[in-house]
C-alpha atoms as a PDB file:
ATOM      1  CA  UNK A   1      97.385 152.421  99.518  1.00  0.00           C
ATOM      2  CA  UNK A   2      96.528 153.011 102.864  1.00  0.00           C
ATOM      3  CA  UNK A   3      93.458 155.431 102.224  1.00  0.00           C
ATOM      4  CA  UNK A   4      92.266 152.814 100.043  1.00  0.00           C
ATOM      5  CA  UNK A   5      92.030 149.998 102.527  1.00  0.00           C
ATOM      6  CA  UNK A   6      90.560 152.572 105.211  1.00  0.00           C
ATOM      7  CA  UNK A   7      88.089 153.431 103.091  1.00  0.00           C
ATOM      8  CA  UNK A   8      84.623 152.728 104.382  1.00  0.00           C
ATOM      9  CA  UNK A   9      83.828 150.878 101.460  1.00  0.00           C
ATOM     10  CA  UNK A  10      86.628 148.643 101.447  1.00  0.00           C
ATOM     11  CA  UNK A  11      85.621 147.672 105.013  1.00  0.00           C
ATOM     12  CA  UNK A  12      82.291 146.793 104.154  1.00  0.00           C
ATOM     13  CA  UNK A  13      83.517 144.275 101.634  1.00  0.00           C
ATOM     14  CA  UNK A  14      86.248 142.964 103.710  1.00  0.00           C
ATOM     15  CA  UNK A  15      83.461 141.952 106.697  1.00  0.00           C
ATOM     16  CA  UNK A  16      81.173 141.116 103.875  1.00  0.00           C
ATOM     17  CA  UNK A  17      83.697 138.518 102.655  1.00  0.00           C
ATOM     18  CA  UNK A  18      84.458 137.266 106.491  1.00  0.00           C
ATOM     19  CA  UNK A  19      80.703 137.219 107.171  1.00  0.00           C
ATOM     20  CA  UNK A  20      80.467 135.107 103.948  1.00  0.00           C
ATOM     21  CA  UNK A  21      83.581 132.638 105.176  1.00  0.00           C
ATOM     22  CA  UNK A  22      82.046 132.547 108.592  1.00  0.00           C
ATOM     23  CA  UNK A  23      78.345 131.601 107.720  1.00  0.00           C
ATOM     24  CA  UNK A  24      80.032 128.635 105.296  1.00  0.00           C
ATOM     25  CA  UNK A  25      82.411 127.476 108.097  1.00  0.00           C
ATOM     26  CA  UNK A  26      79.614 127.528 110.628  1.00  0.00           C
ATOM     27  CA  UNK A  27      77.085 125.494 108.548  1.00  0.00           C
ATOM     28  CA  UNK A  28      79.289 122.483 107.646  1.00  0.00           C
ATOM     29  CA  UNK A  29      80.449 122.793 111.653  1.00  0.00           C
ATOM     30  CA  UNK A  30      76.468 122.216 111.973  1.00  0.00           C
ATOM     31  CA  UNK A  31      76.081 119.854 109.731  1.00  0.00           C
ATOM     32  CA  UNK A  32      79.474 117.286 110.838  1.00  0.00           C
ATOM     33  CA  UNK A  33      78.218 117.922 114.533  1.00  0.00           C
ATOM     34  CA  UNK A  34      74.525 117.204 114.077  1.00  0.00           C
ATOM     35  CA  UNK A  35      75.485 114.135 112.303  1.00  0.00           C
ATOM     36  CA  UNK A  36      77.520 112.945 114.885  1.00  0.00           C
ATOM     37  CA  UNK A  37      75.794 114.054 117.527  1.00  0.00           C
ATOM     38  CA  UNK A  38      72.521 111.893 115.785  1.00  0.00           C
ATOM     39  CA  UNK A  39      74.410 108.907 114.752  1.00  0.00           C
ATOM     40  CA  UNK A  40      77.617 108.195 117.063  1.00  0.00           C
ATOM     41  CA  UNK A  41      75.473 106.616 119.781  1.00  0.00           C
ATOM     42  CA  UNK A  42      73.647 103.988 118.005  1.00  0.00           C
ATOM     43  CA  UNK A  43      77.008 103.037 116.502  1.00  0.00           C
ATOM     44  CA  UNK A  44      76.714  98.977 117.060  1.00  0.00           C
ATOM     45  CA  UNK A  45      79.000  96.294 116.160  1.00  0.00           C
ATOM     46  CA  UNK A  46      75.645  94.286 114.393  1.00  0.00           C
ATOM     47  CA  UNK A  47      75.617  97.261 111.665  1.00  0.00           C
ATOM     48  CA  UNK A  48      79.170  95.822 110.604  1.00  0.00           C
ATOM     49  CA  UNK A  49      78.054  92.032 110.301  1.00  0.00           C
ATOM     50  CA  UNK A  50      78.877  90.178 107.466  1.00  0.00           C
ATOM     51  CA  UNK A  51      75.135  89.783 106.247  1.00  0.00           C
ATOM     52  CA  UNK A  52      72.286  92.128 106.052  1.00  0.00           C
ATOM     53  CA  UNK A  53      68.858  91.140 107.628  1.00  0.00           C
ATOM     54  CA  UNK A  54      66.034  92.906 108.983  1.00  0.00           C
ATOM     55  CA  UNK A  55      67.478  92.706 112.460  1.00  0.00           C
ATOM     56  CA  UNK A  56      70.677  93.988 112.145  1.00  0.00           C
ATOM     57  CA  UNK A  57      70.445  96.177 108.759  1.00  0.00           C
ATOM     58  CA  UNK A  58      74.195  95.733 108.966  1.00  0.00           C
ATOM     59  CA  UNK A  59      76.105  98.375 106.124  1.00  0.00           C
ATOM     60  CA  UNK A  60      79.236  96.376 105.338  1.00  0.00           C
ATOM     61  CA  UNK A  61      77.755  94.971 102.043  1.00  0.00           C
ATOM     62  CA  UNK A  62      76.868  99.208 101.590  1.00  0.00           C
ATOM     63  CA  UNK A  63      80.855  99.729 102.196  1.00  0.00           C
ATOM     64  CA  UNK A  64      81.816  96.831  99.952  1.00  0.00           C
ATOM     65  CA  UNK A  65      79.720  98.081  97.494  1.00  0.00           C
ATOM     66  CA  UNK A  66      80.758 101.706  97.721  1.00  0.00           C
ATOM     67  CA  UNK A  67      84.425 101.149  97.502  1.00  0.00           C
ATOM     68  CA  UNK A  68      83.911  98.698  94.142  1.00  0.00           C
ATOM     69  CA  UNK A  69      81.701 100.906  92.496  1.00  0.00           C
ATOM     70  CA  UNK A  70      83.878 104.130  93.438  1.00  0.00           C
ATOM     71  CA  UNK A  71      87.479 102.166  92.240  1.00  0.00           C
ATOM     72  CA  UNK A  72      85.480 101.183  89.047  1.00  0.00           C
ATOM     73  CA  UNK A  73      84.080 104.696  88.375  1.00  0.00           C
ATOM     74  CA  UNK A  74      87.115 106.536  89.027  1.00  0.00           C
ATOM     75  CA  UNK A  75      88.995 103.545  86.680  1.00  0.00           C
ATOM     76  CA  UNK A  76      86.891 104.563  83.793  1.00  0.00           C
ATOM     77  CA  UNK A  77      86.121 108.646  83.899  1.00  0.00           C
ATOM     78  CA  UNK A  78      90.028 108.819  85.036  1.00  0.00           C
ATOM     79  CA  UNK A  79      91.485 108.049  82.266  1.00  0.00           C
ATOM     80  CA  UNK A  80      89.181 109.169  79.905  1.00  0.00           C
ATOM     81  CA  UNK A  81      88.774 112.523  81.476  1.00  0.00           C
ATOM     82  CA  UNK A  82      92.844 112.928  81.832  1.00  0.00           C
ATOM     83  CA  UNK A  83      93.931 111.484  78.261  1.00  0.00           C
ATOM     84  CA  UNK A  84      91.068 114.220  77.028  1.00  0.00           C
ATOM     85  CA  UNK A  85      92.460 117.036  78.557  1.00  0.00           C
ATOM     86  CA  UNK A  86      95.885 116.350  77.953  1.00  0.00           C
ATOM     87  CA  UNK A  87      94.603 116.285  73.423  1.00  0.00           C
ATOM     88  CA  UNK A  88      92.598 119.829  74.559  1.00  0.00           C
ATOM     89  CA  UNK A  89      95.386 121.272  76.298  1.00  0.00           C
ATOM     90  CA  UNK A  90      98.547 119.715  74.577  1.00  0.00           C
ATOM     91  CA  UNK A  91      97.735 118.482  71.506  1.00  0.00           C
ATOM     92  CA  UNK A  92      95.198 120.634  69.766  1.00  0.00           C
ATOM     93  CA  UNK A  93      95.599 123.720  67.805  1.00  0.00           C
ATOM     94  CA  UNK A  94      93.698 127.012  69.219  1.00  0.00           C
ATOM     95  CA  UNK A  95      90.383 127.702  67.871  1.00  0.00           C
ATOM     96  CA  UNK A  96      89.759 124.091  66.613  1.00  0.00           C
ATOM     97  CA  UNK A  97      85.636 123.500  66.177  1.00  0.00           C
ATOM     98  CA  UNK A  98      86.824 120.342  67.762  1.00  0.00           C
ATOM     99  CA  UNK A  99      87.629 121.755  71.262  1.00  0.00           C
ATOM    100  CA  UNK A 100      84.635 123.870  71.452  1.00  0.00           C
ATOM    101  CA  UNK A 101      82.263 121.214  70.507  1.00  0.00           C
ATOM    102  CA  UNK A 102      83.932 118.934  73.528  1.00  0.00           C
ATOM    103  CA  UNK A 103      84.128 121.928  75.836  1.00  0.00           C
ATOM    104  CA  UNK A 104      80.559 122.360  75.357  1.00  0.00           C
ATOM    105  CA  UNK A 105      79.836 118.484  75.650  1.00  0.00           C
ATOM    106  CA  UNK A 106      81.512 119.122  79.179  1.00  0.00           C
ATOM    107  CA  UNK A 107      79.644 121.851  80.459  1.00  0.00           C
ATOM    108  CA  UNK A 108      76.329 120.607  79.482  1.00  0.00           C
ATOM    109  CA  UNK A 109      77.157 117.274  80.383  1.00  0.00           C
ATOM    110  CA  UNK A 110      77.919 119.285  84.436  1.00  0.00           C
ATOM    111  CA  UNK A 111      74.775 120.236  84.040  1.00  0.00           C
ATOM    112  CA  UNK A 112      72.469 117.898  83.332  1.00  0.00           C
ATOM    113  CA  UNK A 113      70.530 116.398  87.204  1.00  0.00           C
ATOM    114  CA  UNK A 114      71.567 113.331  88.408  1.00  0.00           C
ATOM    115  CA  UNK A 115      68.354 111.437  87.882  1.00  0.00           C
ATOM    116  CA  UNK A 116      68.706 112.041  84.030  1.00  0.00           C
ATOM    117  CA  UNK A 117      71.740 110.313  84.385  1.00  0.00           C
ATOM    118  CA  UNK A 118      69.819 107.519  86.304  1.00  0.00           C
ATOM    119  CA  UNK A 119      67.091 107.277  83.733  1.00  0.00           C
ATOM    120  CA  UNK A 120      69.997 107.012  81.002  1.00  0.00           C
ATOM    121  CA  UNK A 121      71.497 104.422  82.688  1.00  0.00           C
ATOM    122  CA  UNK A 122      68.812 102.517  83.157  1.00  0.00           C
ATOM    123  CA  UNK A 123      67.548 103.034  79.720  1.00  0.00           C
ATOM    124  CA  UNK A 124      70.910 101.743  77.927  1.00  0.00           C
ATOM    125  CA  UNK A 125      73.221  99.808  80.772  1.00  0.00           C
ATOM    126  CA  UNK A 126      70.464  97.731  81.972  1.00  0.00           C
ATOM    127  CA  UNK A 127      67.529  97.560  79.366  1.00  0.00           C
ATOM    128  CA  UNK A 128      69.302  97.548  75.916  1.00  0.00           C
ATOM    129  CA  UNK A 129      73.114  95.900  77.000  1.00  0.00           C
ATOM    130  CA  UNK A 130      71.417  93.996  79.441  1.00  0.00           C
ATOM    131  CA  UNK A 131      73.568  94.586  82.542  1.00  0.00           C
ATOM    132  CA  UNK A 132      70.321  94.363  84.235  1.00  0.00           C
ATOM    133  CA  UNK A 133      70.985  95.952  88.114  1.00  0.00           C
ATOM    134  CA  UNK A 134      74.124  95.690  88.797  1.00  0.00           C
ATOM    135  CA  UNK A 135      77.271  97.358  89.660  1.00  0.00           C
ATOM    136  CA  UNK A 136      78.753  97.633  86.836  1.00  0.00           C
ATOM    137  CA  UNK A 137      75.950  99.492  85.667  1.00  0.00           C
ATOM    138  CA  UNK A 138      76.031 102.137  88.149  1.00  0.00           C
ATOM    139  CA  UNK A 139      79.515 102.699  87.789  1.00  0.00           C
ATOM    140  CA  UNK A 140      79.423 103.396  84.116  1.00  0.00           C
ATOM    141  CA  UNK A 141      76.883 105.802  85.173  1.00  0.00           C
ATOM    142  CA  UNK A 142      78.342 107.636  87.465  1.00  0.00           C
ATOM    143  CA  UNK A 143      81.759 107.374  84.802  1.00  0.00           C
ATOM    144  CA  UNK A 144      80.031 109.193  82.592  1.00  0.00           C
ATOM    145  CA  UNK A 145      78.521 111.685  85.555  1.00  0.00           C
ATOM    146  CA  UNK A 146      82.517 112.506  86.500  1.00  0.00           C
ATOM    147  CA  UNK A 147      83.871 112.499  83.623  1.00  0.00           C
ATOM    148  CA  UNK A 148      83.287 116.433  82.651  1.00  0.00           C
ATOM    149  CA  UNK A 149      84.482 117.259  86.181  1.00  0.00           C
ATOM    150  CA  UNK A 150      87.652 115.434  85.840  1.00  0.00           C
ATOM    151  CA  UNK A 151      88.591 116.537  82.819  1.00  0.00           C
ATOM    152  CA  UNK A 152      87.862 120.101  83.266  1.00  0.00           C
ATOM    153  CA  UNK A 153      90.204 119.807  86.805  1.00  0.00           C
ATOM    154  CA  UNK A 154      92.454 118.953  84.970  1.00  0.00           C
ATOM    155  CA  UNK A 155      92.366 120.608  82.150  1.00  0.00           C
ATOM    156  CA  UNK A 156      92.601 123.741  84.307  1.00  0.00           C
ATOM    157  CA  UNK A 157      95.492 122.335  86.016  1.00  0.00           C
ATOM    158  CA  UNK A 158      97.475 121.644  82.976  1.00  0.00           C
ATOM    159  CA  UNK A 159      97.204 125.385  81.814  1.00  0.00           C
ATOM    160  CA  UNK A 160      98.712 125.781  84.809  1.00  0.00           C
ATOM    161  CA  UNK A 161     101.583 124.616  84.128  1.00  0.00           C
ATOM    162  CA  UNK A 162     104.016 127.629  83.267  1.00  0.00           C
ATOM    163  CA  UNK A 163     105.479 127.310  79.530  1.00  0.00           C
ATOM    164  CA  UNK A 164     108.996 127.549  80.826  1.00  0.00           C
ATOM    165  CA  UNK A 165     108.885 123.831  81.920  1.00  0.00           C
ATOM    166  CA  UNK A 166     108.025 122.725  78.215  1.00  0.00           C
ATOM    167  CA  UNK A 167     110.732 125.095  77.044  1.00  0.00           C
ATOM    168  CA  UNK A 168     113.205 123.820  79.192  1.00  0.00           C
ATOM    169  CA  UNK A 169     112.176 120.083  78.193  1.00  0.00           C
ATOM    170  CA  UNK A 170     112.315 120.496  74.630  1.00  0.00           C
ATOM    171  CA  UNK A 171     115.677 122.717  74.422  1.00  0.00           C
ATOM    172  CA  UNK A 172     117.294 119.306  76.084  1.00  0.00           C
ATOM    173  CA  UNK A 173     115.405 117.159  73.342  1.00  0.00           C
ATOM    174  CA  UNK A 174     113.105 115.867  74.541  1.00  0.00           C
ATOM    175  CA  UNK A 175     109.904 115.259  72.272  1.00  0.00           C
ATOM    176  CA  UNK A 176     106.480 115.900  72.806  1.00  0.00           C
ATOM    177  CA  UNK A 177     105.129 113.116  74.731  1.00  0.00           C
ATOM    178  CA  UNK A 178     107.805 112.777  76.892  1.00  0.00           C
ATOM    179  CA  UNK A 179     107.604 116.185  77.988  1.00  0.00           C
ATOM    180  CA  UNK A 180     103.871 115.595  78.657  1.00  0.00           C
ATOM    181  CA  UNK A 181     104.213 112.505  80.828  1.00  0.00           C
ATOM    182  CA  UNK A 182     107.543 113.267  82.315  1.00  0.00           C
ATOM    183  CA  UNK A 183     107.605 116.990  83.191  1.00  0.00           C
ATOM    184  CA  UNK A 184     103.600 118.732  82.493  1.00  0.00           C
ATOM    185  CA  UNK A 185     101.989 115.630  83.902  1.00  0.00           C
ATOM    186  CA  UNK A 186     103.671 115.506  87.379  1.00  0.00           C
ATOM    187  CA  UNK A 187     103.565 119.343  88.077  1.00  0.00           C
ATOM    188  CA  UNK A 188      99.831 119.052  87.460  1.00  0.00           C
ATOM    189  CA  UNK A 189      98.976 116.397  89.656  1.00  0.00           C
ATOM    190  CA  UNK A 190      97.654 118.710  92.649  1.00  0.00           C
ATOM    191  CA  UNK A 191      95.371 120.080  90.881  1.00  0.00           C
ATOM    192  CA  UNK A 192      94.038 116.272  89.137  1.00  0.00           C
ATOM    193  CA  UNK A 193      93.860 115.151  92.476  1.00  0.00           C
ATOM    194  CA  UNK A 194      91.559 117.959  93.161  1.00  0.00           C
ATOM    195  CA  UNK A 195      89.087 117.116  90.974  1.00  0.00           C
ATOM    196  CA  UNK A 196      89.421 113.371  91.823  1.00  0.00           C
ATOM    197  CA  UNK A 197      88.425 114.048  95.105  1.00  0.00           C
ATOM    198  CA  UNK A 198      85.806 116.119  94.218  1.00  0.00           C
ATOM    199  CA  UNK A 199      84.591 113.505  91.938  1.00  0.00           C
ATOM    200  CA  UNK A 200      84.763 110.393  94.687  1.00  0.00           C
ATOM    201  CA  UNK A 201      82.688 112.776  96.992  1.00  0.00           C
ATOM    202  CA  UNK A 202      80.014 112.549  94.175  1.00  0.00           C
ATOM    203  CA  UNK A 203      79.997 109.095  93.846  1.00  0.00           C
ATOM    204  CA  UNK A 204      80.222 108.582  97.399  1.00  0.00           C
ATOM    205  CA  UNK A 205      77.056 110.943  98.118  1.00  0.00           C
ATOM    206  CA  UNK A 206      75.335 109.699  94.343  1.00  0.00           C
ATOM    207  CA  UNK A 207      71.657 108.063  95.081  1.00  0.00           C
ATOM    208  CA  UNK A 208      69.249 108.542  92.076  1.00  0.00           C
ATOM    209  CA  UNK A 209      71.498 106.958  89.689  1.00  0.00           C
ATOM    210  CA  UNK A 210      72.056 104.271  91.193  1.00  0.00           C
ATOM    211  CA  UNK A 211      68.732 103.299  92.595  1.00  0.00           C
ATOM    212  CA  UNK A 212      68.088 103.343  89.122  1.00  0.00           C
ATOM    213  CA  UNK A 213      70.737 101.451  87.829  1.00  0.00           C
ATOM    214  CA  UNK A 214      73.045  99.819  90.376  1.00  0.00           C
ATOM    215  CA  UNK A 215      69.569  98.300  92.603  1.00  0.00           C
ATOM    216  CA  UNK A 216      68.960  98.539  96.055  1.00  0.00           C
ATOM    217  CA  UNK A 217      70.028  95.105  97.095  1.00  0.00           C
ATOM    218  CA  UNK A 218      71.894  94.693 100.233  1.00  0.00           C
ATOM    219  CA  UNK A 219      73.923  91.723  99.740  1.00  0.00           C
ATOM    220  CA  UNK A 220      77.940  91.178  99.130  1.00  0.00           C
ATOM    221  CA  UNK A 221      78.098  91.426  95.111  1.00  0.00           C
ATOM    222  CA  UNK A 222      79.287  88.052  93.349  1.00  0.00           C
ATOM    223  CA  UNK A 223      80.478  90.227  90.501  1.00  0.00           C
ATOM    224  CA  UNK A 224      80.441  93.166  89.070  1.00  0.00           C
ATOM    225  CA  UNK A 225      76.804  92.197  87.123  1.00  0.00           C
ATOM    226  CA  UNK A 226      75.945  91.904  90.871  1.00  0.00           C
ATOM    227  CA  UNK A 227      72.873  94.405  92.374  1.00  0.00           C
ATOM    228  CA  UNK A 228      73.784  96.041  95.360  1.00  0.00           C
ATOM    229  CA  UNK A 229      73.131  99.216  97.287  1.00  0.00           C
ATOM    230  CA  UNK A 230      76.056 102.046  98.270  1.00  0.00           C
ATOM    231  CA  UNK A 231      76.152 103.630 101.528  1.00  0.00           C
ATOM    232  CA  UNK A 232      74.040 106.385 100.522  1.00  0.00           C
ATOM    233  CA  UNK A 233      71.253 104.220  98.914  1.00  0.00           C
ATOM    234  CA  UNK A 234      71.821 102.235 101.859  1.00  0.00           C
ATOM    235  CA  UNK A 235      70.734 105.573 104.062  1.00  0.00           C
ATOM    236  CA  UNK A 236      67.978 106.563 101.519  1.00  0.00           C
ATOM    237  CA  UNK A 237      67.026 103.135 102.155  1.00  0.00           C
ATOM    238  CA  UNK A 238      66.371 102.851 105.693  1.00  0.00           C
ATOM    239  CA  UNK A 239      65.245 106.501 106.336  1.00  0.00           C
ATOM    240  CA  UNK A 240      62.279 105.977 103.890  1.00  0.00           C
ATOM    241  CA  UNK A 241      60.962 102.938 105.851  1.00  0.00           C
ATOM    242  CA  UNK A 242      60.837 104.892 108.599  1.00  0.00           C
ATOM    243  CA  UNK A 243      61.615 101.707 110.819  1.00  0.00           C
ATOM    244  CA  UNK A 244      65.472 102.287 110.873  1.00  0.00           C
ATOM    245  CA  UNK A 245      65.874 106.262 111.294  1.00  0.00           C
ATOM    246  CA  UNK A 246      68.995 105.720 114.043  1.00  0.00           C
ATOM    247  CA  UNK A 247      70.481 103.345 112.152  1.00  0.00           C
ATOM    248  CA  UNK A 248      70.373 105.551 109.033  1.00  0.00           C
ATOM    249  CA  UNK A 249      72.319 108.634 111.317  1.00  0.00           C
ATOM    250  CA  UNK A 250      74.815 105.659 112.610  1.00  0.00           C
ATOM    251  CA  UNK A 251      75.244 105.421 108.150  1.00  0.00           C
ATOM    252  CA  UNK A 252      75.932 108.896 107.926  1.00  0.00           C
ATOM    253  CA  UNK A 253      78.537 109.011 110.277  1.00  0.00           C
ATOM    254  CA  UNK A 254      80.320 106.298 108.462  1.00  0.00           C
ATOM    255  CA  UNK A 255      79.581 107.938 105.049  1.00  0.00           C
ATOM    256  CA  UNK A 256      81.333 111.197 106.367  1.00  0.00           C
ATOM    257  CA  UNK A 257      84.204 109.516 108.002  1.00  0.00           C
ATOM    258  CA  UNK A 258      84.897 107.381 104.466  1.00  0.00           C
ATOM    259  CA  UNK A 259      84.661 110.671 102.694  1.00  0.00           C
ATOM    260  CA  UNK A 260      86.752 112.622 105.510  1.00  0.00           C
ATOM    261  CA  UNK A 261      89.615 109.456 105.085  1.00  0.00           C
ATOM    262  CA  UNK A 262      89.644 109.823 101.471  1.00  0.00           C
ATOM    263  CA  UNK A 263      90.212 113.494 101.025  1.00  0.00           C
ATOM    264  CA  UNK A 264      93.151 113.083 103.496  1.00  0.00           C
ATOM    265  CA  UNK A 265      94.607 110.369 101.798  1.00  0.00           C
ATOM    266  CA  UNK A 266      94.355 112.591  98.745  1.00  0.00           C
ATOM    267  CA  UNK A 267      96.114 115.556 100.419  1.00  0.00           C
ATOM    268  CA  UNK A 268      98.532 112.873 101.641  1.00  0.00           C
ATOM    269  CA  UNK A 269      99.370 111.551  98.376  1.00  0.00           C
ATOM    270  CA  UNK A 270      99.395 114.638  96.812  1.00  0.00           C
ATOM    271  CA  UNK A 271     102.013 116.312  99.148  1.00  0.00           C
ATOM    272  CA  UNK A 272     104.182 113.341  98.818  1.00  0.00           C
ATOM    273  CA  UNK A 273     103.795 113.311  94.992  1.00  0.00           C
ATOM    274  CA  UNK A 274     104.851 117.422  94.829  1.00  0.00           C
ATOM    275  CA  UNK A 275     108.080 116.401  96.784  1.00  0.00           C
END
């Protein structure tokens, strides 16, 4: 064992592998410093007013906006993704034409570039239900752009789940769906959660789509067949006009310290959930 990790070829990979964790470490250090470093000091408490105008070009109706369209995303791809992989995983038999026709649905459906999705959405959500711009049509959007993410998490993280604990379940009677919710269910949630967070960190970051579909209005929605713009169209916004360029790095900031809060109250949740 020991010739074989002092072989000259095994070091090679092993700094090859630290190079590769260092380079990857040191560009998102760059990238969460440079964004501070830009947008920290034009911070102001105008870009948190109530209203947008022209002199303030105040975000909150961009954070109102985000968190709506982000609860109603995840509310819809959620439990369509989970309830999906739970049939694939639990209920269907091996080799079904079924589950390789969804799988395959999934994958391609990864696949496909946001601003399809955007054209889609605009196409059907707006033009033929007549949602016209608003949030609701984004967030259906973006549903259906999270969906094969979530349930591919989590279909992973169900096959995690050693057979023992469905053994065990069913020798003390339980039936079927009780051992799904009560015993598979809960020992998978880690790995759910990991795709949920993954999937809020698209729809956080998501601007094609909804420009789009959801509009680029900067107003507090009525409703959910309200326009309005997320904090990333919100930065796309103001960047492009050139006219607001420190205000757009004071956005980004915020944008990274919503996404930053989220995945640790994700980690939170989920180490409270495993005890």
């Amino acid at each position: 064992m020991k010739k074989q990790l002092n072989h000259p070829g095994s070091f090679i990979v092993r700094a090859l592998i630290f190079l590769a964790a260092a380079l990857t470490f040191g560009a998102l250090l760059f990238i969460i410093f440079y964004i501070l470093i830009k947008g920290i000091p034009h911070i102001r408490p105008e870009l948190f007013a109530l209203h947008y105008n022209t002199e303030n070009v105040s975000m909150f109706p961009a954070i109102v906006n985000t968190v709506i369209t982000t609860v109603c995303s995840l509310g819809i791809a959620a439990i369509l993704g989970i309830f999906t992989a739970i049939y694939l995983v639990e209920y269907a038999k091996r080799g079904n034409k079924i589950v390789g026709l969804i799988r395959l649905t999934a994958e391609t459906l990864s696949g496909i570039p946001s601003i399809v999705y955007g054209l889609f959405g605009m196409l059907f959500f707006v033009t033929y239900l007549e949602f016209g711009y608003s949030i609701l049509a984004g967030a259906l959007t973006l549903s259906i752009m999270i969906l094969p993410l979530i349930m591919r998490t989590t279909e992973e993280a169900l096959k995690a789940v050693p057979d023992s604990y469905r053994e065990a379940s069913f020798g003390l009677g339980a039936g079927k769906l009780r051992t799904v919710f009560k015993v598979v269910l809960p020992s998978a949630v880690p790995g759910i959660l990991a795709g949920v967070i993954l999937a809020v960190g698209r729809i956080v970051g998501e601007t094609a789509a909804l420009i789009y579909t959801a509009g680029t209005v900067a107003e507090l929605p009525e409703g959910l067949f309200s326009s309005g713009r997320t904090l990333a169209v919100h930065m796309y916004a103001l960047s492009s006009e050139g006219l607001y360029t420190n205000q757009a790095y004071a956005t980004a900031v915020v944008l990274l310290v919503l996404v930053l809060g989220i995945n640790t109250l994700s980690a939170y949740l989920s180490r409270r959930l495993m005890k």
